[in-house]
C-alpha atoms as a PDB file:
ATOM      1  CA  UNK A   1       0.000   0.000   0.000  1.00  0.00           C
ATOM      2  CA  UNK A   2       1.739   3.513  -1.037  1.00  0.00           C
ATOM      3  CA  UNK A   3       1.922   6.513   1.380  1.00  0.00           C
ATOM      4  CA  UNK A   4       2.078   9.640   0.484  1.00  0.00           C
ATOM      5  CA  UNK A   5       4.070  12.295   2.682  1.00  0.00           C
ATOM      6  CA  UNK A   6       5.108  15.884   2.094  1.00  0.00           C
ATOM      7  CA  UNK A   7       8.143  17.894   2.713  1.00  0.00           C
ATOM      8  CA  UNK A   8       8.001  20.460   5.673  1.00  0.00           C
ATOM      9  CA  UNK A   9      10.190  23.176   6.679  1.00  0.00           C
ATOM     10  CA  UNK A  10       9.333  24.056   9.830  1.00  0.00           C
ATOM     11  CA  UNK A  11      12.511  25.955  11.074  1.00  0.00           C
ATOM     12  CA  UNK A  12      12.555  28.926   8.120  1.00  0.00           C
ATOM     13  CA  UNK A  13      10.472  30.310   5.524  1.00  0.00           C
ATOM     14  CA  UNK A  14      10.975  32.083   2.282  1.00  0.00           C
ATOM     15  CA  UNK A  15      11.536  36.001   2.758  1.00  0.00           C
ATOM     16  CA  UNK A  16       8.158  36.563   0.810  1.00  0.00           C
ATOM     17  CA  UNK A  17       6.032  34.030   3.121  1.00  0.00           C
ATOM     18  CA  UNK A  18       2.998  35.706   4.343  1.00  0.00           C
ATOM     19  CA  UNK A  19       3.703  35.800   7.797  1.00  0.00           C
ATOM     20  CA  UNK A  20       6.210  38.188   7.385  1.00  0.00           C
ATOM     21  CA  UNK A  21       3.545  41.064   6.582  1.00  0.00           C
ATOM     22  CA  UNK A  22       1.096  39.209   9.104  1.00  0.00           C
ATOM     23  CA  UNK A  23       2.992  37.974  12.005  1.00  0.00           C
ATOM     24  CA  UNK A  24       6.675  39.734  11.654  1.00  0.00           C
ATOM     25  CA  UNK A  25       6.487  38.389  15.017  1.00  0.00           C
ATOM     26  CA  UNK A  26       6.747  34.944  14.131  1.00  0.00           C
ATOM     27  CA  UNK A  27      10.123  35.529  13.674  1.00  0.00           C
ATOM     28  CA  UNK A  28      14.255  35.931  14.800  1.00  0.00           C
ATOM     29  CA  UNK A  29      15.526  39.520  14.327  1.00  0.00           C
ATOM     30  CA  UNK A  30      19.134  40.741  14.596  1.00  0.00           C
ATOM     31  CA  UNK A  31      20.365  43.280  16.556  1.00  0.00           C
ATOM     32  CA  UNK A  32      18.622  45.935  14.335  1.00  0.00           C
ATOM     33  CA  UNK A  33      15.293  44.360  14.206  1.00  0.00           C
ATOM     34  CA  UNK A  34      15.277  42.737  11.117  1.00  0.00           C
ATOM     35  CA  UNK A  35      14.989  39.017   9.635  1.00  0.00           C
ATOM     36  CA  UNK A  36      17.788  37.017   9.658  1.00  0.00           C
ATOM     37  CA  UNK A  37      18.647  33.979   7.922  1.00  0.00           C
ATOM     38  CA  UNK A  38      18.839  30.738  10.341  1.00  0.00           C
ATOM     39  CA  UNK A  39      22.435  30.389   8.869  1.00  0.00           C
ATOM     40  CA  UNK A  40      25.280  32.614   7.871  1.00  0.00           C
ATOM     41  CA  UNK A  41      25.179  31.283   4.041  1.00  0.00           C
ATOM     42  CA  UNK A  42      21.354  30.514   4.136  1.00  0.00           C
ATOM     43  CA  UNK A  43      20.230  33.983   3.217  1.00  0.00           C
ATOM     44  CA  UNK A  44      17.578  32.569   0.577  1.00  0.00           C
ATOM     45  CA  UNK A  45      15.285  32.104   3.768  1.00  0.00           C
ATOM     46  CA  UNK A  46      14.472  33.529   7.148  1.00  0.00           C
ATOM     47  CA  UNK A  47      14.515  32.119  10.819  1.00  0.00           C
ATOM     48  CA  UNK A  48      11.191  30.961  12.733  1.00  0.00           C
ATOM     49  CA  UNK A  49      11.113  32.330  16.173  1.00  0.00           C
ATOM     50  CA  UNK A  50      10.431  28.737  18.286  1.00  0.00           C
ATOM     51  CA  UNK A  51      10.255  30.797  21.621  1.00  0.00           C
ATOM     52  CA  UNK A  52       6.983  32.286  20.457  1.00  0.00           C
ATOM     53  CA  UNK A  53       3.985  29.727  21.626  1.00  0.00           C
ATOM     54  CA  UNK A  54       1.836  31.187  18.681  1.00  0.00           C
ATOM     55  CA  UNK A  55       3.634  30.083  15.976  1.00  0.00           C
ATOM     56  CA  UNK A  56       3.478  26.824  17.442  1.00  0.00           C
ATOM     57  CA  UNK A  57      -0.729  26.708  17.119  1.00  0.00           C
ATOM     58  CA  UNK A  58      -0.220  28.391  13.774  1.00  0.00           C
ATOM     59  CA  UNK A  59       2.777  25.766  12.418  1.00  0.00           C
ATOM     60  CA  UNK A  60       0.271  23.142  13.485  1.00  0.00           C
ATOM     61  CA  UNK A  61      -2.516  24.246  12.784  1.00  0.00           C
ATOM     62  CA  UNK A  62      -1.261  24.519   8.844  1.00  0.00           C
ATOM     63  CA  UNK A  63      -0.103  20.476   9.322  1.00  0.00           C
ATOM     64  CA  UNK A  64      -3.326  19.719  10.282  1.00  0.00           C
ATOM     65  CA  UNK A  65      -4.697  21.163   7.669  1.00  0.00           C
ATOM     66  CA  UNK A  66      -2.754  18.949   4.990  1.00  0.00           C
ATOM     67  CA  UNK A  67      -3.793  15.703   6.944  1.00  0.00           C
ATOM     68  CA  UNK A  68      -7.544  16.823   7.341  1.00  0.00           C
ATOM     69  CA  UNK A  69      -8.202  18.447   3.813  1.00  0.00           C
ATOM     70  CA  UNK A  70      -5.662  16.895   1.366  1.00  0.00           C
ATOM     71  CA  UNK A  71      -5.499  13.096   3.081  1.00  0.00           C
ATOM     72  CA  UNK A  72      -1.779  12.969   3.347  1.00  0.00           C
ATOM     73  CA  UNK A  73      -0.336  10.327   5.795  1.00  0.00           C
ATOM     74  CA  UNK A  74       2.299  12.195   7.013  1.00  0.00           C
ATOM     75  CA  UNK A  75       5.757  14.499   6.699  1.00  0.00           C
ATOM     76  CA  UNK A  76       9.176  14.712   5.809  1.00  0.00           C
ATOM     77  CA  UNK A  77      10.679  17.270   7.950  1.00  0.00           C
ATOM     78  CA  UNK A  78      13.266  19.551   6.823  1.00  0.00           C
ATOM     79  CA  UNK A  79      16.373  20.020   9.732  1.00  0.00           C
ATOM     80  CA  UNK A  80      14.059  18.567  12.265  1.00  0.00           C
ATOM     81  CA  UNK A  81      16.550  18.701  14.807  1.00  0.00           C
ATOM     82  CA  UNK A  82      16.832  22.844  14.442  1.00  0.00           C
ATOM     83  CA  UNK A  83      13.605  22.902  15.823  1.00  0.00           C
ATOM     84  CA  UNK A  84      12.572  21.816  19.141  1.00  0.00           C
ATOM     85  CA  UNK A  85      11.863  18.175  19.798  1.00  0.00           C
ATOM     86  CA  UNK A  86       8.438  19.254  22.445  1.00  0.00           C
ATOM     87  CA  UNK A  87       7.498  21.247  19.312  1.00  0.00           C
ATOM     88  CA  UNK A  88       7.510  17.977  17.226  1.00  0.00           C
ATOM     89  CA  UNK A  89       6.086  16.147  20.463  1.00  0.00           C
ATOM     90  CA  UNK A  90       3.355  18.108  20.524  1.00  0.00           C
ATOM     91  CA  UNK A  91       2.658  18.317  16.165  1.00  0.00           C
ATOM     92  CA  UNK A  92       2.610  14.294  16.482  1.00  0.00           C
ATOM     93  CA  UNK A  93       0.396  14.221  19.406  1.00  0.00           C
ATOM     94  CA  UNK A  94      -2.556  16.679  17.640  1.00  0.00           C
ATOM     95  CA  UNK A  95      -1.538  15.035  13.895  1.00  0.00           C
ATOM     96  CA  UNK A  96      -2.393  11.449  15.190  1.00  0.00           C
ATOM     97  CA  UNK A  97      -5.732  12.952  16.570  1.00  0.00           C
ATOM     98  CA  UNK A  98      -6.994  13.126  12.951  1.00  0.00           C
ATOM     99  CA  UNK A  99      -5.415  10.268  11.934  1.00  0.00           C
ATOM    100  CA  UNK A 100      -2.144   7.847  12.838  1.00  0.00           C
ATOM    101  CA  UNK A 101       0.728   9.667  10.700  1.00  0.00           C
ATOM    102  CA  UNK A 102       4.478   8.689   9.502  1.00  0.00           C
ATOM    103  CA  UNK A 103       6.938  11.055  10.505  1.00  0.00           C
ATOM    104  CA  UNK A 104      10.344  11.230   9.221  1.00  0.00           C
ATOM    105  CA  UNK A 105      13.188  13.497  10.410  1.00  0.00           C
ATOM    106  CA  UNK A 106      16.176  14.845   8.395  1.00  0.00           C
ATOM    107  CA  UNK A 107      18.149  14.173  11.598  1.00  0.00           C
ATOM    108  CA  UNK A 108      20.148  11.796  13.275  1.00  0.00           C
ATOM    109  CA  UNK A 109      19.324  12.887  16.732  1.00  0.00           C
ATOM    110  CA  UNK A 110      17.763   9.735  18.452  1.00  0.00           C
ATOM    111  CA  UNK A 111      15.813  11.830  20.238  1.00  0.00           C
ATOM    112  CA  UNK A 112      13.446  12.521  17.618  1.00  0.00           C
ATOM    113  CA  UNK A 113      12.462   9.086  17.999  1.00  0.00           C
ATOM    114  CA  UNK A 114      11.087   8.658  21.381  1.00  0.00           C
ATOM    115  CA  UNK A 115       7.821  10.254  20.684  1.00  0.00           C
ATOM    116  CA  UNK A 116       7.338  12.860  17.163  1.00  0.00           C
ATOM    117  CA  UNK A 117       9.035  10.713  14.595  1.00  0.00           C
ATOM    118  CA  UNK A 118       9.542   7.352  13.091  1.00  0.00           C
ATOM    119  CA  UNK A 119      12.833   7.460  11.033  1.00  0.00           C
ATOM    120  CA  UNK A 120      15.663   9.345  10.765  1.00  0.00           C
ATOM    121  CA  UNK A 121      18.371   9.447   7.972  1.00  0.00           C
ATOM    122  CA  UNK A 122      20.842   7.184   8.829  1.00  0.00           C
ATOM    123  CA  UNK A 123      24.274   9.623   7.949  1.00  0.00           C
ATOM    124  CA  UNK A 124      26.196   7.881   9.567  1.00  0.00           C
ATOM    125  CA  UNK A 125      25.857   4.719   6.970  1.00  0.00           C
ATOM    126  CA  UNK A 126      26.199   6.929   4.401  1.00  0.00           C
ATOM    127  CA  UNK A 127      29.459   8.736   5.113  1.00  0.00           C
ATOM    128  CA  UNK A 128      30.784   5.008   5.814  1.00  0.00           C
ATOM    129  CA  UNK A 129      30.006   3.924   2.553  1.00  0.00           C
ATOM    130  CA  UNK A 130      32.015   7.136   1.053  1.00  0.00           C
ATOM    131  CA  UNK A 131      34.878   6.382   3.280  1.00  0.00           C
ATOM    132  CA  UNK A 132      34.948   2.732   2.037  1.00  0.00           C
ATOM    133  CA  UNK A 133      34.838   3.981  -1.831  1.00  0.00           C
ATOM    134  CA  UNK A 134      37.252   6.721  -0.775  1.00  0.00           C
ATOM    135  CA  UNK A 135      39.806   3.887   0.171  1.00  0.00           C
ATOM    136  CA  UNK A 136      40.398   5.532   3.501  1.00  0.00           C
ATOM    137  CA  UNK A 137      37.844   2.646   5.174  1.00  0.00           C
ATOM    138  CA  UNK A 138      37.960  -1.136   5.041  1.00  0.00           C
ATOM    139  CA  UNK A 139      34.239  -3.201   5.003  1.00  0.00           C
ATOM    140  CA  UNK A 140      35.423  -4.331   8.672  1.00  0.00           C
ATOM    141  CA  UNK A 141      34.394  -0.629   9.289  1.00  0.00           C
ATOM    142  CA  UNK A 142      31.599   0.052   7.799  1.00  0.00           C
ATOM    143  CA  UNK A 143      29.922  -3.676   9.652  1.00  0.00           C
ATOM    144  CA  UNK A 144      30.889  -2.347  12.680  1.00  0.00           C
ATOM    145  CA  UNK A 145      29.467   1.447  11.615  1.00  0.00           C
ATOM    146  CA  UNK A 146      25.895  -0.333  10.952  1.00  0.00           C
ATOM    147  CA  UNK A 147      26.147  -2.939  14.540  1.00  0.00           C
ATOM    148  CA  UNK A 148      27.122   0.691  16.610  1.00  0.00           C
ATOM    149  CA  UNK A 149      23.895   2.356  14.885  1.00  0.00           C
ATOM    150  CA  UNK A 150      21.290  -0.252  15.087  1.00  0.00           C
ATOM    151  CA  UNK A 151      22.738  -0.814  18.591  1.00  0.00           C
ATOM    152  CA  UNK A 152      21.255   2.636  19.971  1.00  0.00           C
ATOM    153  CA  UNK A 153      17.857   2.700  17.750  1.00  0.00           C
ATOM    154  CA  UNK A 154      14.675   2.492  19.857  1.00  0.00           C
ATOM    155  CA  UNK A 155      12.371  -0.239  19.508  1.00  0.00           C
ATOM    156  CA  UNK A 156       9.651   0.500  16.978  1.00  0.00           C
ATOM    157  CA  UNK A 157      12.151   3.207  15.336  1.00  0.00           C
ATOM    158  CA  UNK A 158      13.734   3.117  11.820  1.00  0.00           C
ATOM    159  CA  UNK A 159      16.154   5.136  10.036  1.00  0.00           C
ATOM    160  CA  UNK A 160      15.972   5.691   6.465  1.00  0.00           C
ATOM    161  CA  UNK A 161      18.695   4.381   4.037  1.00  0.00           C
ATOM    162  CA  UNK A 162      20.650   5.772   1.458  1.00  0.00           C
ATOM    163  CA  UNK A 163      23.506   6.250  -1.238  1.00  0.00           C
ATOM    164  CA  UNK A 164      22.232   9.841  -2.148  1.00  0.00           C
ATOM    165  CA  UNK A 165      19.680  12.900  -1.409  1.00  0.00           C
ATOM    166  CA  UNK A 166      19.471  16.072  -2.748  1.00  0.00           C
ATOM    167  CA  UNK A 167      21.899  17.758  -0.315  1.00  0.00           C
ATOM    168  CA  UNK A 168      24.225  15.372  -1.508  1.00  0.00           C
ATOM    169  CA  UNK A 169      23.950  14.724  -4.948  1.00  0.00           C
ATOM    170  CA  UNK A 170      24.267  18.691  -5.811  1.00  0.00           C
ATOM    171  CA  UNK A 171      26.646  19.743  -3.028  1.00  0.00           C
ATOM    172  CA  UNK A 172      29.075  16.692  -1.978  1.00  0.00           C
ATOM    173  CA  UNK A 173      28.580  14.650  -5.998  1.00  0.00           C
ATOM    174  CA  UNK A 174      26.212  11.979  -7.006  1.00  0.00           C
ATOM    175  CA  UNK A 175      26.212   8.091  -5.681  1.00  0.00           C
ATOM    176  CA  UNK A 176      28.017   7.211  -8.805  1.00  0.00           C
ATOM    177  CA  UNK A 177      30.981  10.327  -8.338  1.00  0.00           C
ATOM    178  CA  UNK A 178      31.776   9.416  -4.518  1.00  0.00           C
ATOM    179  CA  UNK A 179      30.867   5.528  -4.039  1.00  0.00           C
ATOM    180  CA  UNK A 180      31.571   4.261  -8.188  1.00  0.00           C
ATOM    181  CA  UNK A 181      32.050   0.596  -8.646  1.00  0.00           C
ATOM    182  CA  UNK A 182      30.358   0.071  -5.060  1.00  0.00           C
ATOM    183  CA  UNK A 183      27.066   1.697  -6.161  1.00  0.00           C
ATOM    184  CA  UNK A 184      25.230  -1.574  -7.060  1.00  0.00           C
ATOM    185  CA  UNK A 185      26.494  -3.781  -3.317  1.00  0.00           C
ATOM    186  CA  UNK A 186      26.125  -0.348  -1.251  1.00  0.00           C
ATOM    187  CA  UNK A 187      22.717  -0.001  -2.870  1.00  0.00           C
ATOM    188  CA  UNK A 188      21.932  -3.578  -2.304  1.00  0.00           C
ATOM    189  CA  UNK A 189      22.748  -2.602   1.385  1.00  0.00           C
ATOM    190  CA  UNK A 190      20.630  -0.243   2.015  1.00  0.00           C
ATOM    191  CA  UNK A 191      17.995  -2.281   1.131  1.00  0.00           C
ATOM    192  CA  UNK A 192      18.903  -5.592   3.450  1.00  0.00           C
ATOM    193  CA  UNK A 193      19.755  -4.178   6.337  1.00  0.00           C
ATOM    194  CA  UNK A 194      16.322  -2.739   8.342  1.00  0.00           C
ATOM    195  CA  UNK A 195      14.670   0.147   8.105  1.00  0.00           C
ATOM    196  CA  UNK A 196      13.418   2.502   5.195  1.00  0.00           C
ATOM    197  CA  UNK A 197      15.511   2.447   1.721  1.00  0.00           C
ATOM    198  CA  UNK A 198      15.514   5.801  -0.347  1.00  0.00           C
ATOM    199  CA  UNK A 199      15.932   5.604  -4.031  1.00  0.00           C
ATOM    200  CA  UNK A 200      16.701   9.310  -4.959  1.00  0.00           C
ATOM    201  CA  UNK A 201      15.277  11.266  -8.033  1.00  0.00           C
ATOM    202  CA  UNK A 202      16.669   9.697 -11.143  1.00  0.00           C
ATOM    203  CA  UNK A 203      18.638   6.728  -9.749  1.00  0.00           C
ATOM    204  CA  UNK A 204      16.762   4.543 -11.390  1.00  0.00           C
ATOM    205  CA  UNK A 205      16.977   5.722 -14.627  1.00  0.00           C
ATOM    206  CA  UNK A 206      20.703   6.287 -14.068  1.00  0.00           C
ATOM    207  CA  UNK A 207      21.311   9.664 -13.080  1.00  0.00           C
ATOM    208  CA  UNK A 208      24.928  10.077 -12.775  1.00  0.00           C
ATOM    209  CA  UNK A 209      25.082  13.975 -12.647  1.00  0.00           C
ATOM    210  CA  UNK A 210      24.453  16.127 -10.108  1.00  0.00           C
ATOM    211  CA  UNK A 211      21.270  17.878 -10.403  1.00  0.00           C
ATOM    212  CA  UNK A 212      21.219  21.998 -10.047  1.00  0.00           C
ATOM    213  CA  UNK A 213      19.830  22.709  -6.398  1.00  0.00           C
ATOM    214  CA  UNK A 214      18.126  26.405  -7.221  1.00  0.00           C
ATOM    215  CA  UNK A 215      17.282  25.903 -10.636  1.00  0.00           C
ATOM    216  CA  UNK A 216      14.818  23.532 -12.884  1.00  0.00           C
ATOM    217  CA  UNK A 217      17.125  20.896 -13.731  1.00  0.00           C
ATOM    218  CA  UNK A 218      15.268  17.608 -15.683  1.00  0.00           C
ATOM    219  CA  UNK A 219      16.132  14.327 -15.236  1.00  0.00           C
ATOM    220  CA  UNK A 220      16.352  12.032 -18.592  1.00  0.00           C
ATOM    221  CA  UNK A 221      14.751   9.274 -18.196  1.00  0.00           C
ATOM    222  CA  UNK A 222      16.085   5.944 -19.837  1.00  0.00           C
ATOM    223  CA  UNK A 223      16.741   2.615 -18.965  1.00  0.00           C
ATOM    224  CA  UNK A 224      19.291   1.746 -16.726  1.00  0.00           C
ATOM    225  CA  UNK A 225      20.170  -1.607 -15.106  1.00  0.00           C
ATOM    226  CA  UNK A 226      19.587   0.245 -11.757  1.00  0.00           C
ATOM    227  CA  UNK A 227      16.071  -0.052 -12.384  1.00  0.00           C
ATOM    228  CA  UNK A 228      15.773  -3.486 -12.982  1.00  0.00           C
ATOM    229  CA  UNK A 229      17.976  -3.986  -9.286  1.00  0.00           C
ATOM    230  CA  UNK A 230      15.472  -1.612  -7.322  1.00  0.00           C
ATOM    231  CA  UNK A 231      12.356  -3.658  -8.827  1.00  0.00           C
ATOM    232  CA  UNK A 232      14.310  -6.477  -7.479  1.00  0.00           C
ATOM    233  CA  UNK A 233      15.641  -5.360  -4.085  1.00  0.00           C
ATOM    234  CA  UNK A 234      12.245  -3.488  -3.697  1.00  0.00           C
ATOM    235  CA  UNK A 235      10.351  -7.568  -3.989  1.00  0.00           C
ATOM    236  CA  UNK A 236      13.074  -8.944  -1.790  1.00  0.00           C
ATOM    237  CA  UNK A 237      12.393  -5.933   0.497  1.00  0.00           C
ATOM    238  CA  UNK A 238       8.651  -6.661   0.860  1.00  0.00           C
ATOM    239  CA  UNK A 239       9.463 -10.431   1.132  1.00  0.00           C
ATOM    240  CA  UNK A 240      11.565 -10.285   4.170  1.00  0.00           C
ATOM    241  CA  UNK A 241       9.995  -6.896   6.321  1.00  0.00           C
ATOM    242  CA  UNK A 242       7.716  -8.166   8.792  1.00  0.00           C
ATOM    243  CA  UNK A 243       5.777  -5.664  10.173  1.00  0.00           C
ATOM    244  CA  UNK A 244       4.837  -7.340  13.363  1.00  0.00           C
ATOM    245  CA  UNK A 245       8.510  -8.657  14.364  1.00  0.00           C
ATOM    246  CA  UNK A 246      11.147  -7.094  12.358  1.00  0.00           C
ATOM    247  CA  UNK A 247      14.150  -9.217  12.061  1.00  0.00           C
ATOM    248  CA  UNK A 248      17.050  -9.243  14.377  1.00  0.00           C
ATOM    249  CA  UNK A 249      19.787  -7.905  12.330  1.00  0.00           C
ATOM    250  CA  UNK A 250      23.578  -9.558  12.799  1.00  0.00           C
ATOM    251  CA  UNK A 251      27.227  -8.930  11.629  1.00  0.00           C
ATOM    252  CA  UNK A 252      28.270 -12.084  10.230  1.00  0.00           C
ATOM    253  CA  UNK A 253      31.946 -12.211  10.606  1.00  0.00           C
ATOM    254  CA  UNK A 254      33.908 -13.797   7.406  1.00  0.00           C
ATOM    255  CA  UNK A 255      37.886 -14.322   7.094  1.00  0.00           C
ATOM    256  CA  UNK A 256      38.540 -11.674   4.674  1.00  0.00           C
ATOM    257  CA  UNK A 257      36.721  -8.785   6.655  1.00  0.00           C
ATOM    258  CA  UNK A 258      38.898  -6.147   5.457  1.00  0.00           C
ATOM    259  CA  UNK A 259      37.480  -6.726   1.899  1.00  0.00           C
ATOM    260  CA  UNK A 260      33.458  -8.402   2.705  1.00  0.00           C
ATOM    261  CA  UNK A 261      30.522  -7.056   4.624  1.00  0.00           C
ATOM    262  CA  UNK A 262      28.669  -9.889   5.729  1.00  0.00           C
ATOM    263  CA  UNK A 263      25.344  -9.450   7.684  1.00  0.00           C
ATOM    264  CA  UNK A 264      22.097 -11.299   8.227  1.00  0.00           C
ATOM    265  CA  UNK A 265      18.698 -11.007   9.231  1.00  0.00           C
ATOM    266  CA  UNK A 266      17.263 -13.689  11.857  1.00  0.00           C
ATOM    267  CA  UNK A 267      14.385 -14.605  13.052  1.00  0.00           C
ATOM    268  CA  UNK A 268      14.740 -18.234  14.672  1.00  0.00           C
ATOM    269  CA  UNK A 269      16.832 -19.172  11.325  1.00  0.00           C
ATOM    270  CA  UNK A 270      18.824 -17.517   8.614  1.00  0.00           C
ATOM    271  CA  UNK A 271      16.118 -15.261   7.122  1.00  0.00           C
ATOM    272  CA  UNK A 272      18.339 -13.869   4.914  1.00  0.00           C
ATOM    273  CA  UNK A 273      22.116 -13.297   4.450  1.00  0.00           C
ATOM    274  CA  UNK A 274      23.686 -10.512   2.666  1.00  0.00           C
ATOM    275  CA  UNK A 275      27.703 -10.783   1.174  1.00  0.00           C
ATOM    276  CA  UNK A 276      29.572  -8.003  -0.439  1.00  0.00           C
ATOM    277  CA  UNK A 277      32.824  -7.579  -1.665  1.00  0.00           C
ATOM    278  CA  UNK A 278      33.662  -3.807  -1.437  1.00  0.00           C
ATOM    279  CA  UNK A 279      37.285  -4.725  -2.938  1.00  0.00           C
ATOM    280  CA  UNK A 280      38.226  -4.090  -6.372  1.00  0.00           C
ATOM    281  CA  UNK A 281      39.708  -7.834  -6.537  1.00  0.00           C
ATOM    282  CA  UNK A 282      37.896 -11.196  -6.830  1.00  0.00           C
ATOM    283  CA  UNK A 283      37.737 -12.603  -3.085  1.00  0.00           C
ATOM    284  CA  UNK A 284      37.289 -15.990  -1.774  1.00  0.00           C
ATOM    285  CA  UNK A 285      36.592 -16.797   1.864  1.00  0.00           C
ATOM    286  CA  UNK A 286      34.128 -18.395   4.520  1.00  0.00           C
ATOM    287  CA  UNK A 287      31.021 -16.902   6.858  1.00  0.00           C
ATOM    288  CA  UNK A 288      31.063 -17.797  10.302  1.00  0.00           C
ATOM    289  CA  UNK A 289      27.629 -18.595  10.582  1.00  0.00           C
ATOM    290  CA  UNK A 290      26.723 -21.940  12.244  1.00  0.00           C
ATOM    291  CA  UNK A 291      23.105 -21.358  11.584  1.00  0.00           C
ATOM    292  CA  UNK A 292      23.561 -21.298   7.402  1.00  0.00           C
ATOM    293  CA  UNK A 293      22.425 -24.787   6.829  1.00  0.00           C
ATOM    294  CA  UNK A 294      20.188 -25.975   4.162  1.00  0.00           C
ATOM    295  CA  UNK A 295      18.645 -24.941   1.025  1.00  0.00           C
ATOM    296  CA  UNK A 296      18.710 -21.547  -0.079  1.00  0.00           C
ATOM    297  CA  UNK A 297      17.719 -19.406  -3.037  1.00  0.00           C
ATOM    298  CA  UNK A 298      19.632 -16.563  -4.568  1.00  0.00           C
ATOM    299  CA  UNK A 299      17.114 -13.794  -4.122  1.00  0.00           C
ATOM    300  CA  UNK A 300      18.504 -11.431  -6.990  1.00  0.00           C
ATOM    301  CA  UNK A 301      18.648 -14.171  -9.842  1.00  0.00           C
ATOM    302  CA  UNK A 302      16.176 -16.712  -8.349  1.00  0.00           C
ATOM    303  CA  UNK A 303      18.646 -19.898  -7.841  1.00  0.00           C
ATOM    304  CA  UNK A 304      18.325 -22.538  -5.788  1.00  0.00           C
ATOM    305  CA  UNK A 305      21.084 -23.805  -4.196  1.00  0.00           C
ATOM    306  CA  UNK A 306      22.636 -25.693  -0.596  1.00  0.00           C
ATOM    307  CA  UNK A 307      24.447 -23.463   1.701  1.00  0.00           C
ATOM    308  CA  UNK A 308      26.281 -23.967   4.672  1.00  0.00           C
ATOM    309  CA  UNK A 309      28.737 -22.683   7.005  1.00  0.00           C
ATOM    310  CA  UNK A 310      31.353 -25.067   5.387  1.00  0.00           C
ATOM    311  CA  UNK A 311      30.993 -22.950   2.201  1.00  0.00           C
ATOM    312  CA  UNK A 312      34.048 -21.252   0.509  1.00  0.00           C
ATOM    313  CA  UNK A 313      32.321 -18.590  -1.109  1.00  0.00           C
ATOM    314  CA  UNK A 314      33.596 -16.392  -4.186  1.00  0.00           C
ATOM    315  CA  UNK A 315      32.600 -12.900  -5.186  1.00  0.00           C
ATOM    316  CA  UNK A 316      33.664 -10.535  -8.068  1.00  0.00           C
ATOM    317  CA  UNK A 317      35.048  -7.450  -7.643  1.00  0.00           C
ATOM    318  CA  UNK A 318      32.381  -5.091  -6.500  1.00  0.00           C
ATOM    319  CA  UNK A 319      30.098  -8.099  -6.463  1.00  0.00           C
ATOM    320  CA  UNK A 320      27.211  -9.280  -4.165  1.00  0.00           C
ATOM    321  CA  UNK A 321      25.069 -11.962  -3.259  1.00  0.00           C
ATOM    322  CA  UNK A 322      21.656 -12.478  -1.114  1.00  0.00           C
ATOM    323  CA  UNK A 323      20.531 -15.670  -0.138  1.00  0.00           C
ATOM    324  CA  UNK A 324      17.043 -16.156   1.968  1.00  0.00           C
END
């Protein structure tokens, strides 16, 4: 079933924004008594005034409105952590009123989570996987980047997955500029390990570029083999999530673990198990996993095959494979 959620900026608005001719009030002024931007090299936008307990009814009141009238199921909120976290507290309280609501936060404050939101970007994963493609991380790294995070996240919580997003892509280079050869396994990674995956505007119909942030910039759309691996990921997605009990996720360890991420989902057995080689060389080694036993089937090309912890397995450079 497909949600639909909006973006929301709740910490700034545009200098021509109504309320500043009907409640200048609603916002920060400098020493001078006039707007300022919420950031020195923001000036394309003007700072909301969060110690004002009108702007709260008024920023909610609009939310509610989108929920009520329009039928939206929830938000994607801009800086959430710039604003305060009772503010959000509060919005989620009077949203779920009208109806229960998704909330995700461009943050990484786990705060977020114990009440106003449901996921949270998961930076931390990201800038791993750069490091990694950068050469100045190994995969033993970036296992033990995703075991710290998922370590901390509070039950019922998610964070949101990613190679890319438009802060990104137009300031810091597209998936393809900073991760390369890794794009396909990192992808596949964001989709295995729990939580949301984000496919960003055109990466399915190979974007490569980085798109202009202030100005209409079109995406060409053609066929990639990145779309066929998101329809595929996206099925394998659905086909281990369980909404009820999510699976307990594990850092299986291997004995090449400077070169393969290994990880797998459990839930009383191997649900599914993830390998990647994030080396430019073929590799050949063996998963420490005494639960692996039995048949299996490759979930990206749909073989069947026996697996076991007794395995010597061999991957391509750059390559992956998921077996469930």
């Amino acid at each position: 079933e497909m949600k639909v959620i909006i973006d929301w900026v709740a910490n700034h608005t545009a200098w021509d924004h109504h309320w500043t001719i009907d409640h200048p009030e609603f916002y920060e002024k400098d020493e001078d008594g006039n707007f300022k931007a919420p950031v020195e090299d923001w000036e394309d936008v003007i700072h909301l005034d969060y110690g004002n307990p009108d702007l709260w009814d008024a920023m909610i009141g609009d939310m509610q409105f989108w929920i009520d009238e329009t039928g939206i199921d929830g938000f994607r909120c801009d800086m959430a952590h710039l604003v305060p976290t009772l503010f959000w507290n509060r919005a989620r309280r009077d949203l779920d009123k009208i109806k229960p609501v998704y909330m995700l936060a461009e943050s990484e404050n786990f705060d977020l989570l114990e009440y106003a939101f449901d996921t949270i970007y998961n930076w931390k994963l990201m800038h791993a996987m750069n490091e990694v493609a950068a050469g100045n991380a190994n995969s033993k790294k970036l296992g033990e980047t995703i075991s710290n995070e998922f370590k901390y996240l509070p039950k019922g919580a998610s964070f949101m997955n990613f190679t890319s997003n438009h802060d990104e892509n137009s300031w810091q280079g597209s998936a393809i500029e900073r991760i390369h050869y890794f794009l396909e396994p990192l992808t596949v990674l964001t989709f295995l390990i729990p939580g949301m995956p984000l496919i960003y505007s055109g990466q399915e119909a190979g974007n490569y570029r980085r798109l202009k942030f202030f100005d209409k910039d079109e995406i060409e759309w053609k066929e990639d083999k990145m779309f066929g691996l998101f329809q595929k990921l996206i099925k394998i997605k659905k086909s281990i999530t369980d909404p009820a009990e999510e699976p307990e996720l594990r850092n299986i360890k291997t004995d090449a673990p400077d070169q393969v991420v290994a990880i797998a989902l459990f839930k009383d057995e191997v649900k599914c198990l993830c390998l990647l080689n994030l080396s430019d060389k073929e590799v050949h080694f063996y998963v420490k996993c005494q639960n692996l036993n039995g048949q299996y089937r490759n979930l990206i090309d749909d073989d069947q095959q026996s697996y076991s912890c007794h395995n010597r397995f061999t991957l391509s450079a750059c390559g992956y494979l998921v077996i469930g």
